[in-house]
N, C-alpha and C. Protein backbone atom coordinates (compact mmCIF):
# COMPACT_ATOMS: atom_id res chain seq x y z
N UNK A 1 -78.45 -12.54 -128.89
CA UNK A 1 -79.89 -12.60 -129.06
C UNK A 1 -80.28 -13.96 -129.65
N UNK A 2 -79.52 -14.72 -130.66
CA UNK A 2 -79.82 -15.60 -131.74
C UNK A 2 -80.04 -17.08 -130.40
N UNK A 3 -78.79 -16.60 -129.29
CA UNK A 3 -78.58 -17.89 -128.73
C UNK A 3 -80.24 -17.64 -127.55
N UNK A 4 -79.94 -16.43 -126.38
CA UNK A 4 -81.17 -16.65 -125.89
C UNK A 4 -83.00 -17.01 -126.46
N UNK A 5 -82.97 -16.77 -127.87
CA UNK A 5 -84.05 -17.13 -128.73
C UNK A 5 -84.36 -18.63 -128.61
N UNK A 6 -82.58 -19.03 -129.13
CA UNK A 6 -82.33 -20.70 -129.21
C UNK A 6 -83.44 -21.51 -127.73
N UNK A 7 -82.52 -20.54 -126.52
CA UNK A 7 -83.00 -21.21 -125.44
C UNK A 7 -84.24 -21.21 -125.23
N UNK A 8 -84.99 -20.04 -125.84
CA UNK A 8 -86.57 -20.34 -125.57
C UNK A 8 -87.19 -21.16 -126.05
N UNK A 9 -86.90 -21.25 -127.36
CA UNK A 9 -87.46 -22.31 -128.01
C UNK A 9 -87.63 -24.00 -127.86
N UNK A 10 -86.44 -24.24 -126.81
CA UNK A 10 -86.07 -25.23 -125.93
C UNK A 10 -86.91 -25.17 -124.95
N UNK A 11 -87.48 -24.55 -124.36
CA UNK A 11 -88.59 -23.89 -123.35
C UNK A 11 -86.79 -24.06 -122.26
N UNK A 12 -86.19 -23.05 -121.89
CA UNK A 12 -84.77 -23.07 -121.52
C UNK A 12 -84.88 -22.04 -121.09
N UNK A 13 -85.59 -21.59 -120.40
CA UNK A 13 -86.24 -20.00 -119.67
C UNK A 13 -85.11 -19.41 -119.24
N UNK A 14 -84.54 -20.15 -118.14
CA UNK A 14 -83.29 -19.68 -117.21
C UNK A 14 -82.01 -18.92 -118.05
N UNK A 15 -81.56 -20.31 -118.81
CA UNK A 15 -81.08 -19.80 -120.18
C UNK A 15 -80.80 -19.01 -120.57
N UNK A 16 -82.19 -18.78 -121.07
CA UNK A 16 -82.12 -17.33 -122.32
C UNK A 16 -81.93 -16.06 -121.75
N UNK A 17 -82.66 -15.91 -120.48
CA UNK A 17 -82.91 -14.75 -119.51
C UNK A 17 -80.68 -14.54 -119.47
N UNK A 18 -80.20 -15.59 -118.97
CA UNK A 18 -78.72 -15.53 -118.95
C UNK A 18 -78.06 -14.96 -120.12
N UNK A 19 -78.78 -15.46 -121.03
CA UNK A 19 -78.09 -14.79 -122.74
C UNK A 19 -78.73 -13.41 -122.91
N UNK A 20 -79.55 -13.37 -122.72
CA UNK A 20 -79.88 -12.07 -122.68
C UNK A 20 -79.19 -10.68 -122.16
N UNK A 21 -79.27 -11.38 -120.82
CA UNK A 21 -78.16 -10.26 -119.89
C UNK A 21 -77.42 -9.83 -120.12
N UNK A 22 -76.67 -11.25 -120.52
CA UNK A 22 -75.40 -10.89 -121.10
C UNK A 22 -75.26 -10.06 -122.56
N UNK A 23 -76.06 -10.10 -123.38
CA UNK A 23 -76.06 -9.06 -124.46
C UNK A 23 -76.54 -8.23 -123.98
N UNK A 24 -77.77 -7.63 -123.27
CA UNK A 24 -77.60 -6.59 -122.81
C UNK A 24 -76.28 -5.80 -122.01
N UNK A 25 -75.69 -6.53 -120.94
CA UNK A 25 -74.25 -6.12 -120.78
C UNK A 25 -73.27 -5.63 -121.39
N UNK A 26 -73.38 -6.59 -122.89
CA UNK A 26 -72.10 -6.14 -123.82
C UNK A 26 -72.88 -4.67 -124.52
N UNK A 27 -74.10 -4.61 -124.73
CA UNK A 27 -74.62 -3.57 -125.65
C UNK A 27 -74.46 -2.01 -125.03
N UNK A 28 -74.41 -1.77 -123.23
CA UNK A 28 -74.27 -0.92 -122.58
C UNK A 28 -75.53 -0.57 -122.83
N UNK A 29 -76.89 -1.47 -122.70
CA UNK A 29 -78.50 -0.95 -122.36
C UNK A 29 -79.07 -0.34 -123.52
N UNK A 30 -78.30 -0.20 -124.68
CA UNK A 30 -79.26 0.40 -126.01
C UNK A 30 -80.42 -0.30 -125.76
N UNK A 31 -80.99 0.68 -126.12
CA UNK A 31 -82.85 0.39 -125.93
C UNK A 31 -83.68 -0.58 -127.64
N UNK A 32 -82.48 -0.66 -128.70
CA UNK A 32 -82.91 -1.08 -129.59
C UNK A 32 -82.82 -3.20 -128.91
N UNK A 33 -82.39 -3.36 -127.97
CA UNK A 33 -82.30 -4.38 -127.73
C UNK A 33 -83.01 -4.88 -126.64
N UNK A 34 -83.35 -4.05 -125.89
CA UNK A 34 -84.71 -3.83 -124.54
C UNK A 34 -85.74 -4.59 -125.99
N UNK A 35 -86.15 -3.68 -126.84
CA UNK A 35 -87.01 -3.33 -127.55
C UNK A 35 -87.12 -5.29 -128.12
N UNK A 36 -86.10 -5.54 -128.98
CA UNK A 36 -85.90 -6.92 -129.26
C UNK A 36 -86.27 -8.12 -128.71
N UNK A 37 -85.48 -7.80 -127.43
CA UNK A 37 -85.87 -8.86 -126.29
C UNK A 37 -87.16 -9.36 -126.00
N UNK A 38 -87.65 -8.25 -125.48
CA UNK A 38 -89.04 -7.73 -125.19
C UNK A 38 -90.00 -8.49 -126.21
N UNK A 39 -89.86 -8.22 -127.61
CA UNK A 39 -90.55 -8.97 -128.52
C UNK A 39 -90.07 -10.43 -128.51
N UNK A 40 -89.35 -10.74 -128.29
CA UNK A 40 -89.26 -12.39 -127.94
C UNK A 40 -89.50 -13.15 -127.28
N UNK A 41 -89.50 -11.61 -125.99
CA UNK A 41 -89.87 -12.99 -124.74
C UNK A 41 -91.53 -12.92 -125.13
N UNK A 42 -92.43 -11.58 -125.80
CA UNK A 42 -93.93 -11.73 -125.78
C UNK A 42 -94.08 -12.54 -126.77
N UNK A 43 -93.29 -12.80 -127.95
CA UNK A 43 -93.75 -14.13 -128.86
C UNK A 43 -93.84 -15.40 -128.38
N UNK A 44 -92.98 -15.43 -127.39
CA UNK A 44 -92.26 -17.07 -127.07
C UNK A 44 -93.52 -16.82 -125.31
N UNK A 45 -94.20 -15.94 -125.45
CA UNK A 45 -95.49 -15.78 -124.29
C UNK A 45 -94.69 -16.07 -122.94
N UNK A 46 -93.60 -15.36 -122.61
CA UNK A 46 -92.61 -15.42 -121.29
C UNK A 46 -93.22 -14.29 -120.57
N UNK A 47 -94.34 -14.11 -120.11
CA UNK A 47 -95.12 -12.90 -119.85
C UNK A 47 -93.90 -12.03 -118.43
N UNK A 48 -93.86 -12.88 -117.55
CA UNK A 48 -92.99 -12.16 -116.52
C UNK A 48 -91.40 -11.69 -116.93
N UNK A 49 -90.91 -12.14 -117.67
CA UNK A 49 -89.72 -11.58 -118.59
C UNK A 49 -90.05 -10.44 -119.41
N UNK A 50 -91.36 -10.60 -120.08
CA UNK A 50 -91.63 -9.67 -121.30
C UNK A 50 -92.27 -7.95 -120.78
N UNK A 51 -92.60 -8.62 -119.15
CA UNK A 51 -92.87 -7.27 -118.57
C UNK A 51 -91.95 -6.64 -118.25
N UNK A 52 -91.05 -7.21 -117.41
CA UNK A 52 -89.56 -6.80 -117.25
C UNK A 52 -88.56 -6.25 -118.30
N UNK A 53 -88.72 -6.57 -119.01
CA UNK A 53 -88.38 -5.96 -120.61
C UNK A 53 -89.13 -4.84 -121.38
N UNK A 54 -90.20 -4.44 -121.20
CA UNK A 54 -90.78 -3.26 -121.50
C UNK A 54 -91.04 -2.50 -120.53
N UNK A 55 -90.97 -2.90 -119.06
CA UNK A 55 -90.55 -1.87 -118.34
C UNK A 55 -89.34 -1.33 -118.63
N UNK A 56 -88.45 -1.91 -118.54
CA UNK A 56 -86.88 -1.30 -118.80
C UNK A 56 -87.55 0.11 -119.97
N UNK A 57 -87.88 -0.52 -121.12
CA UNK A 57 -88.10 0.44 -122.26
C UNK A 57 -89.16 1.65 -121.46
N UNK A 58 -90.04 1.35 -120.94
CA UNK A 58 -90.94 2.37 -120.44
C UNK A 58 -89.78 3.75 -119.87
N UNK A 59 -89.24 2.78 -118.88
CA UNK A 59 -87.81 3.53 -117.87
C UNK A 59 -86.87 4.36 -118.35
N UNK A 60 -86.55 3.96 -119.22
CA UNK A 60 -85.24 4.34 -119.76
C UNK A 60 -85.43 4.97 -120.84
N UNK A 61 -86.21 4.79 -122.15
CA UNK A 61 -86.52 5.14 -122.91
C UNK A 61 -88.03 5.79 -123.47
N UNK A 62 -88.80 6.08 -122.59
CA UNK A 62 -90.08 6.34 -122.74
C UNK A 62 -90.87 7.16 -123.93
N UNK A 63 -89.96 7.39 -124.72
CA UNK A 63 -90.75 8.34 -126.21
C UNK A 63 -91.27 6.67 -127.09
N UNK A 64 -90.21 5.56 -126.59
CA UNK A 64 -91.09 4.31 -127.58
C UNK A 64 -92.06 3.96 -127.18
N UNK A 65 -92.55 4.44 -126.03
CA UNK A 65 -93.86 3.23 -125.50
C UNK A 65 -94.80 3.90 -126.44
N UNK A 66 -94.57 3.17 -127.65
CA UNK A 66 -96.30 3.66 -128.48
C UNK A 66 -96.82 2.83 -127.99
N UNK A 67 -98.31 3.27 -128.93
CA UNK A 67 -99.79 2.47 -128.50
C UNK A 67 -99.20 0.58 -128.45
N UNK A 68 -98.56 0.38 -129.56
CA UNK A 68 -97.99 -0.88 -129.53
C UNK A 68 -97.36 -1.71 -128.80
N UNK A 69 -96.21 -0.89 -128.20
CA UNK A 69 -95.23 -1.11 -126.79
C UNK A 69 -95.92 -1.30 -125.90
N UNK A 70 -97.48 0.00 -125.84
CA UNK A 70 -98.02 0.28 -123.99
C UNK A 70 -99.07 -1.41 -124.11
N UNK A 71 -99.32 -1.57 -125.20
CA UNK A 71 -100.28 -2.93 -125.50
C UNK A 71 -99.51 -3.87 -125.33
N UNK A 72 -98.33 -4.33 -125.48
CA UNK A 72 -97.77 -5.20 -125.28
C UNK A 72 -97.27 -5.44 -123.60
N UNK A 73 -96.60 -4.45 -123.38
CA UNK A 73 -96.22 -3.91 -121.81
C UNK A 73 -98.04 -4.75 -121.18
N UNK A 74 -98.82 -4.12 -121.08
CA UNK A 74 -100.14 -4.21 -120.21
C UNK A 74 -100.35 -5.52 -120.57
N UNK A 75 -100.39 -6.34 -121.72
CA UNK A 75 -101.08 -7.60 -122.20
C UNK A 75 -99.64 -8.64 -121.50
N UNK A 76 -98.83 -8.56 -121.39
CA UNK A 76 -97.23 -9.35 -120.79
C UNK A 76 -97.42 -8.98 -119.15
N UNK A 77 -97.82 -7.90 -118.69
CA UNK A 77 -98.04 -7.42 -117.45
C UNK A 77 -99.48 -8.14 -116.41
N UNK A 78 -100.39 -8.14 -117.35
CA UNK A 78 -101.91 -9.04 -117.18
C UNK A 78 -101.52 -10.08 -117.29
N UNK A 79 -100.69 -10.79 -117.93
CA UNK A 79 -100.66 -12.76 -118.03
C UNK A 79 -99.93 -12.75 -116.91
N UNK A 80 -98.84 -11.96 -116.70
CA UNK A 80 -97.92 -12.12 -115.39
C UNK A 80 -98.70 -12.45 -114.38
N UNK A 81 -99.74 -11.22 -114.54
CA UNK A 81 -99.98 -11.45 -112.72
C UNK A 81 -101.07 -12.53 -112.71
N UNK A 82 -101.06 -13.21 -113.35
CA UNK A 82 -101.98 -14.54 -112.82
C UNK A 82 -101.07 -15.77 -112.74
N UNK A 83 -99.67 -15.61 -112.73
CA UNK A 83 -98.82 -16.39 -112.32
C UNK A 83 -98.29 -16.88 -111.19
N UNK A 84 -97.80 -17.95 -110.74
CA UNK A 84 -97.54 -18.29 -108.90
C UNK A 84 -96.36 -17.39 -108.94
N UNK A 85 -95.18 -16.99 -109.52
CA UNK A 85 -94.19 -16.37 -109.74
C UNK A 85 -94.69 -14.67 -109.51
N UNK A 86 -95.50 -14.45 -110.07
CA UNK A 86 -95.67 -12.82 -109.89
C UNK A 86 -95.60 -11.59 -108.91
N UNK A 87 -95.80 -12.31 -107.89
CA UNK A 87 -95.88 -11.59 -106.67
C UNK A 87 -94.21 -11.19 -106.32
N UNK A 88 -93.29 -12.23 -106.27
CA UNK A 88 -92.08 -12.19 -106.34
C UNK A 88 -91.22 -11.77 -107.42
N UNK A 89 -91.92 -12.09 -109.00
CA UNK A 89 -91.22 -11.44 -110.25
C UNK A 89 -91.64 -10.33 -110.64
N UNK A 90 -92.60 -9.77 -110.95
CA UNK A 90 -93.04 -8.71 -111.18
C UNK A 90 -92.57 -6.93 -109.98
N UNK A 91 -92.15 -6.53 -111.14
CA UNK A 91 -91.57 -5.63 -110.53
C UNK A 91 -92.43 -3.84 -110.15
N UNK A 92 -93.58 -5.03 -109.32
CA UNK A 92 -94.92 -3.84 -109.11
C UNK A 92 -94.14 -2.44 -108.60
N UNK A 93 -93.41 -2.03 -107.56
CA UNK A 93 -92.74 -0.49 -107.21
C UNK A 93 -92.21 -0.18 -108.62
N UNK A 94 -91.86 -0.54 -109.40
CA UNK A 94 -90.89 0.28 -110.34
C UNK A 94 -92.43 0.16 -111.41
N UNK A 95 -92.72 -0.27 -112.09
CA UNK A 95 -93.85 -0.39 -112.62
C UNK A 95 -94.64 1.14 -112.01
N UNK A 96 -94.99 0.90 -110.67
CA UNK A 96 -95.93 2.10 -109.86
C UNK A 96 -95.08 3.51 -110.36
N UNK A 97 -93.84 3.59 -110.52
CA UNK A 97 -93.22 4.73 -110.53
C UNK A 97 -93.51 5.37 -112.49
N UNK A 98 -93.62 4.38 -113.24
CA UNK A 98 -94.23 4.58 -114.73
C UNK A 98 -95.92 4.78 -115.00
N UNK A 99 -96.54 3.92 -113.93
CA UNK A 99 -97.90 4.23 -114.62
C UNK A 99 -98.72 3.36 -113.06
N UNK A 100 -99.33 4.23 -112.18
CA UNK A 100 -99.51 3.61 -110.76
C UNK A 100 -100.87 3.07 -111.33
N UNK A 101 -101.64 3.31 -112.21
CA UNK A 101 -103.15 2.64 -112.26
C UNK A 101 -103.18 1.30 -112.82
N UNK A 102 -102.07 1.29 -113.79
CA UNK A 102 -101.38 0.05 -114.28
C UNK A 102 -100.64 -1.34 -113.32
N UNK A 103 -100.51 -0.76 -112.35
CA UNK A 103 -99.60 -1.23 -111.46
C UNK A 103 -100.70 -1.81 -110.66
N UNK A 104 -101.40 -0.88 -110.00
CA UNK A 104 -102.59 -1.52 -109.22
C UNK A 104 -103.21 -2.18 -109.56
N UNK A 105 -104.03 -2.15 -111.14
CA UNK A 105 -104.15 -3.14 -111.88
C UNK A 105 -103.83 -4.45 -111.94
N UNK A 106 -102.54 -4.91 -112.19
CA UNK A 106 -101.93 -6.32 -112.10
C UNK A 106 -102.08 -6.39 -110.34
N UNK A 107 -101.80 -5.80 -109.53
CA UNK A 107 -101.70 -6.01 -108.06
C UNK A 107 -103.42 -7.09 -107.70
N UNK A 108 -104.34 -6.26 -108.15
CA UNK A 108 -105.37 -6.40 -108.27
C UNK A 108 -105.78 -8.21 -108.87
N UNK A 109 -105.40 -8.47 -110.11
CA UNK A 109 -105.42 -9.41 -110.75
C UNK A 109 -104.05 -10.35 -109.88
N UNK A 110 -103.51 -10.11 -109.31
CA UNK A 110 -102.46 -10.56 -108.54
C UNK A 110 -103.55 -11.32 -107.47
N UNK A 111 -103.98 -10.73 -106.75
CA UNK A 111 -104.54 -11.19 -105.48
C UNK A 111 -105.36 -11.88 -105.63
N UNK A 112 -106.40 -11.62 -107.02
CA UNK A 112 -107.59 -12.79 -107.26
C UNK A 112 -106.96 -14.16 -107.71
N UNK A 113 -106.06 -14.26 -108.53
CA UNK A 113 -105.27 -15.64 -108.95
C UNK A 113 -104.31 -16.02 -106.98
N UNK A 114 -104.39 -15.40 -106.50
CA UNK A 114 -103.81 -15.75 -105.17
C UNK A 114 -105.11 -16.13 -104.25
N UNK A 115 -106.35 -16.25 -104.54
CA UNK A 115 -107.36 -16.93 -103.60
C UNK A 115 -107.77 -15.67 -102.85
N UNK A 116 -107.86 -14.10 -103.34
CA UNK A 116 -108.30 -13.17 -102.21
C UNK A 116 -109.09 -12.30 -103.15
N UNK A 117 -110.28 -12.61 -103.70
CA UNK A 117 -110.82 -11.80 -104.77
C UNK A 117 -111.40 -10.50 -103.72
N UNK A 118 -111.65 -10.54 -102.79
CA UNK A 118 -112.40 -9.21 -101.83
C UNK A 118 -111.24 -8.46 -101.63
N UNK A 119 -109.57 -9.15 -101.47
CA UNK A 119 -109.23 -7.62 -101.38
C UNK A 119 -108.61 -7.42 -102.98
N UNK A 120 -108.74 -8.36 -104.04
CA UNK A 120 -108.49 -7.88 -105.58
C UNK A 120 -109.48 -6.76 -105.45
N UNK A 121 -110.74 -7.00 -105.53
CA UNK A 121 -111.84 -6.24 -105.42
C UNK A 121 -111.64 -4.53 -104.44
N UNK A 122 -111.12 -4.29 -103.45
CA UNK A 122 -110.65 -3.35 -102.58
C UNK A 122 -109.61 -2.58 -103.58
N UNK A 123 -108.80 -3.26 -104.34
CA UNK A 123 -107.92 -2.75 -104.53
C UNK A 123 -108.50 -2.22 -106.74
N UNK A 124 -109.02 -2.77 -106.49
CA UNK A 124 -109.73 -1.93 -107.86
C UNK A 124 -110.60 -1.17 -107.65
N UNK A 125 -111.39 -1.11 -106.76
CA UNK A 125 -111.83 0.22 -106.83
C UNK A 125 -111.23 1.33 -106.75
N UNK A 126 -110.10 1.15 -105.68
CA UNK A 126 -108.80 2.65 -105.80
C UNK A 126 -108.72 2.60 -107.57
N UNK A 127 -108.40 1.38 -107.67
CA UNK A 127 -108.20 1.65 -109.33
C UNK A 127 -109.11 2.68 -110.31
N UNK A 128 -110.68 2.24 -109.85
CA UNK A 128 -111.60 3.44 -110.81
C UNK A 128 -111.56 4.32 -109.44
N UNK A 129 -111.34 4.40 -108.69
CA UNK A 129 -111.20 6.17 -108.29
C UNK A 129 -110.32 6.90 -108.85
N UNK A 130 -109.15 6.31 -109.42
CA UNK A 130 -107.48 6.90 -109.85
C UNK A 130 -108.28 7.29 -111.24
N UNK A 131 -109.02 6.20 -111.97
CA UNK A 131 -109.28 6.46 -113.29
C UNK A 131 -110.53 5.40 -113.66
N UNK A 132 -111.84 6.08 -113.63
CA UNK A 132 -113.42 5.43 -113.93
C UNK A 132 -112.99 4.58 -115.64
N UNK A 133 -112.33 4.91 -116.11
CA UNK A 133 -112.54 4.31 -117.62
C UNK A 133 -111.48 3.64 -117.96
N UNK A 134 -110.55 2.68 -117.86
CA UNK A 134 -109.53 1.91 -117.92
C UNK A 134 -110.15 -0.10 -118.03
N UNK A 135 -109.84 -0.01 -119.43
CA UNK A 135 -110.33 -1.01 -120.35
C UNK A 135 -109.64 -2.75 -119.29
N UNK A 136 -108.03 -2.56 -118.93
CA UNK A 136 -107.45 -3.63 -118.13
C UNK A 136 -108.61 -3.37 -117.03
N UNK A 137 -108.75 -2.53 -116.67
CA UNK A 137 -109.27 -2.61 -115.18
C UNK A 137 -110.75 -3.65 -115.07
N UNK A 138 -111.64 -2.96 -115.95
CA UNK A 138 -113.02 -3.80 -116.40
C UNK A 138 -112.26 -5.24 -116.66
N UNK A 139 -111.56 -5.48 -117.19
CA UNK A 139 -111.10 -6.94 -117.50
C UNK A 139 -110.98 -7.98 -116.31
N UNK A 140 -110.42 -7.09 -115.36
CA UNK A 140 -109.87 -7.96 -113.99
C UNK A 140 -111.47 -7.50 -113.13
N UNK A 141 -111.84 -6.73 -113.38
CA UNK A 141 -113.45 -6.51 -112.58
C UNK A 141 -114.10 -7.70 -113.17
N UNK A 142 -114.62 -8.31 -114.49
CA UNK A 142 -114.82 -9.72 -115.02
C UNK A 142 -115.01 -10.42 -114.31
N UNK A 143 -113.04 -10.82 -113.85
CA UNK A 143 -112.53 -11.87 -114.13
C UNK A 143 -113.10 -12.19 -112.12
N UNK A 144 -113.09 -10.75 -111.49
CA UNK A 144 -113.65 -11.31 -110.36
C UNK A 144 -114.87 -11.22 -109.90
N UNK A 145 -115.88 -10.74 -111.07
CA UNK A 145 -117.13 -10.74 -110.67
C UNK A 145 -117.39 -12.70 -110.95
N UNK A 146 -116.63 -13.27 -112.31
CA UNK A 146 -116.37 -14.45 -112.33
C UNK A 146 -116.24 -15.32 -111.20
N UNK A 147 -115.24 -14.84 -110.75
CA UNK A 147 -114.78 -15.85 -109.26
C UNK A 147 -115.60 -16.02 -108.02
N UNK A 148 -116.19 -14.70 -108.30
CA UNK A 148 -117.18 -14.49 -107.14
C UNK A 148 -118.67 -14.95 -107.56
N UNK A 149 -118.45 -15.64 -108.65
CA UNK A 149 -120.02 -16.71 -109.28
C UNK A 149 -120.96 -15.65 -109.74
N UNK A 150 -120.41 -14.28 -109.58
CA UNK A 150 -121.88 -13.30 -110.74
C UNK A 150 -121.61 -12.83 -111.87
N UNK A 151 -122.02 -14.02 -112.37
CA UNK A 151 -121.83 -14.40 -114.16
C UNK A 151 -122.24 -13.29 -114.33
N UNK A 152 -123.65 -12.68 -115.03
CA UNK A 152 -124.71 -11.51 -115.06
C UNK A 152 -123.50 -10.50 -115.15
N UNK A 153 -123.17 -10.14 -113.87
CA UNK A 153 -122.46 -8.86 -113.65
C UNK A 153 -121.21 -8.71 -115.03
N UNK A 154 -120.87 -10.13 -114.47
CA UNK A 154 -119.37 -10.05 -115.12
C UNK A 154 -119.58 -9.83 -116.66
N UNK A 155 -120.73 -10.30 -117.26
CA UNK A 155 -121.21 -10.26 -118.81
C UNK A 155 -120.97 -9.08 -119.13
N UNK A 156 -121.55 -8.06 -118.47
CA UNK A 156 -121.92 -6.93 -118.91
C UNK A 156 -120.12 -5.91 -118.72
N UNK A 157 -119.37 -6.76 -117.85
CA UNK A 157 -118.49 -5.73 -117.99
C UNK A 157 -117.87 -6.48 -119.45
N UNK A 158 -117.66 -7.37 -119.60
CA UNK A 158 -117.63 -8.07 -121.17
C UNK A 158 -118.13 -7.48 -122.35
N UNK A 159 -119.11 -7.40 -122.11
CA UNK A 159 -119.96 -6.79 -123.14
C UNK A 159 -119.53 -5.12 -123.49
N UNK A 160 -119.62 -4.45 -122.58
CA UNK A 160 -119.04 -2.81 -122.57
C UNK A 160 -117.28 -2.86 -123.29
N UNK A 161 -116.99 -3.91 -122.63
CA UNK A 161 -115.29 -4.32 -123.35
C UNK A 161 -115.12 -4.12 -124.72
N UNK A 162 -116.09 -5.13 -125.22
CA UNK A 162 -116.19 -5.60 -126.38
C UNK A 162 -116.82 -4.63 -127.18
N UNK A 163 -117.47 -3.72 -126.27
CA UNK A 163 -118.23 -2.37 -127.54
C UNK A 163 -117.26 -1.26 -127.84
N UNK A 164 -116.58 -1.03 -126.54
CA UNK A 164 -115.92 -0.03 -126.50
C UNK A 164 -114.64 0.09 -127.84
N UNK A 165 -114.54 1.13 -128.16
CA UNK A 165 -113.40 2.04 -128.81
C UNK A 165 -111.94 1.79 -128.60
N UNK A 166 -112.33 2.46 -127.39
CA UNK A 166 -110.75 1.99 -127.19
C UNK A 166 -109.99 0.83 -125.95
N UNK A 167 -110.91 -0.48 -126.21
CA UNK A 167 -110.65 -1.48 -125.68
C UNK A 167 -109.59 -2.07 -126.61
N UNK A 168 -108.41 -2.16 -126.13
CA UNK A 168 -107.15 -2.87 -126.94
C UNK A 168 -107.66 -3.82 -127.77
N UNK A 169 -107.19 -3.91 -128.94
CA UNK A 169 -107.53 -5.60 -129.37
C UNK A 169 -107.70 -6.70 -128.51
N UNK A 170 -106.10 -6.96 -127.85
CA UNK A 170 -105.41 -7.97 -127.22
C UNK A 170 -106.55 -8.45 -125.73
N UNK A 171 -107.40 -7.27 -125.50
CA UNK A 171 -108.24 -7.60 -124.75
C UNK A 171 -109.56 -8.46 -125.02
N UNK A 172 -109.80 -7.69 -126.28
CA UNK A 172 -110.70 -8.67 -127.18
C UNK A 172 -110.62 -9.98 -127.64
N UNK A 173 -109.23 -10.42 -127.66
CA UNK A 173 -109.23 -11.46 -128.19
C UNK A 173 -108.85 -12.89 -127.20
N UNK A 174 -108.77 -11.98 -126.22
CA UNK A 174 -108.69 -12.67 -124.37
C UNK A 174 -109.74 -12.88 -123.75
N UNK A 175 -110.69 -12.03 -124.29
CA UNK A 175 -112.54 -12.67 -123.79
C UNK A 175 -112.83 -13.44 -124.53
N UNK A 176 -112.61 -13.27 -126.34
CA UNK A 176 -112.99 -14.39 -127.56
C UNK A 176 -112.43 -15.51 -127.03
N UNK A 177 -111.34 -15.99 -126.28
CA UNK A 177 -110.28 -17.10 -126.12
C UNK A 177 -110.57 -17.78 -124.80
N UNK A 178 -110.75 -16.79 -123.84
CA UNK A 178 -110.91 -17.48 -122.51
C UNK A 178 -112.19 -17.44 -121.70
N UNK A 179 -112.97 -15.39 -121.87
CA UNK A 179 -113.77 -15.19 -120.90
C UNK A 179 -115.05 -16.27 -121.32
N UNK A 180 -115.31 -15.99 -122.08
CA UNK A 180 -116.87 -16.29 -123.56
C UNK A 180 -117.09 -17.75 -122.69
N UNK A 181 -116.08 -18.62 -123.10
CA UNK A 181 -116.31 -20.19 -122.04
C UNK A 181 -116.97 -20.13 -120.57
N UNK A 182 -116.55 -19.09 -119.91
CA UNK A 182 -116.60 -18.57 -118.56
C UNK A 182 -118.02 -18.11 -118.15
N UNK A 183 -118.57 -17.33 -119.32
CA UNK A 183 -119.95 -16.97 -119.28
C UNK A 183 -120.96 -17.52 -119.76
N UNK A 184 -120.67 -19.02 -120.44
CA UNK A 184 -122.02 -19.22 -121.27
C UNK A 184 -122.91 -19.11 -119.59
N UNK A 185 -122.85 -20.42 -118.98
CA UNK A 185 -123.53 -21.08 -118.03
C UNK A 185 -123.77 -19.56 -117.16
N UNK A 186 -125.51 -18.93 -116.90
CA UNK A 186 -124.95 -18.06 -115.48
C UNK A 186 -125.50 -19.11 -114.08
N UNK A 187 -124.22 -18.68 -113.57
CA UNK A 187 -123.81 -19.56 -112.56
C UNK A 187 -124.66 -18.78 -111.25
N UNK A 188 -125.20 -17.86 -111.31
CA UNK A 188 -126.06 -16.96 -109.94
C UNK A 188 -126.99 -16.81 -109.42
């Protein structure tokens, strides 16, 4: 663990992912080291590693995914999929087999960072048919009412974000950080 840490910190991605394995290998998959990993790769913000790593825990071990784990899992799972890597790293079927609204979700946010916000858009609405109230989902609804230049719209799913209960922190502090810039100007 001490050495793949080393490598991140090097920004040594390849690396660490190698040291890793390999302690996972020697450990025979204890989940106290899924669990470890997982928090390193989301400190060191390795979002497509860190999903891959709390999936494992989702998989294998599923009594840990507390509120904490499922926040970390979804917030490592959301940075992923706005990555050029995601489509190919992200391990959307196995993901679908733990939590399919979740899955569609990033698929969703997948396609708008890929230049296709109408079918991101197609593919979130299955999303609120599966489930009308899902806090990620409004996030990536935003992010493509954004893309699609209707500031207005997108405010208000912001705004409901930001009122709501049980909108994760980590979501909150991803509109404070990124959306807020996005909306002063309405662009419509």
């Amino acid at each position: 663990i001490t050495l793949g840490s080393e490598y991140l910190r090097a920004d040594q991605i390849g690396l660490a992912a190698e040291a890793f394995d390999e302690a996972i290998a020697i450990s025979d998959g204890a989940y106290i080291l899924y669990q470890r990993i997982a928090d390193i790769y989301f400190e060191h913000e390795v979002w497509i590693h860190a999903t891959q790593m709390y999936l494992e825990i989702a998989r294998g071990a599923p009594e840990h995914m507390d509120t904490k784990n499922l926040d970390k899992f979804q917030q490592s799972g959301f940075m992923a999929a706005g990555t050029e890597l995601a489509e190919e790293k992200i391990p959307l079927e196995a993901i679908k087999e733990v939590d399919e609204v979740f899955e569609q979700t990033l698929k969703a946010r997948n396609r708008l960072f890929a230049g296709d916000p109408a079918q991101a858009q197609e593919i979130l609405d299955a999303v609120y048919a599966l489930m009308p109230d899902f806090p990620l989902a409004d996030l990536v609804q935003a992010e493509i009412l954004f893309a699609n230049q209707e500031a207005t719209a997108a405010r208000q799913y912001i705004e409901k974000l930001m009122r709501a209960e049980n909108t994760p922190f980590w979501i909150k502090e991803y509109i404070r950080s990124t959306l807020y810039g996005s909306s002063s100007p309405d662009q419509e």
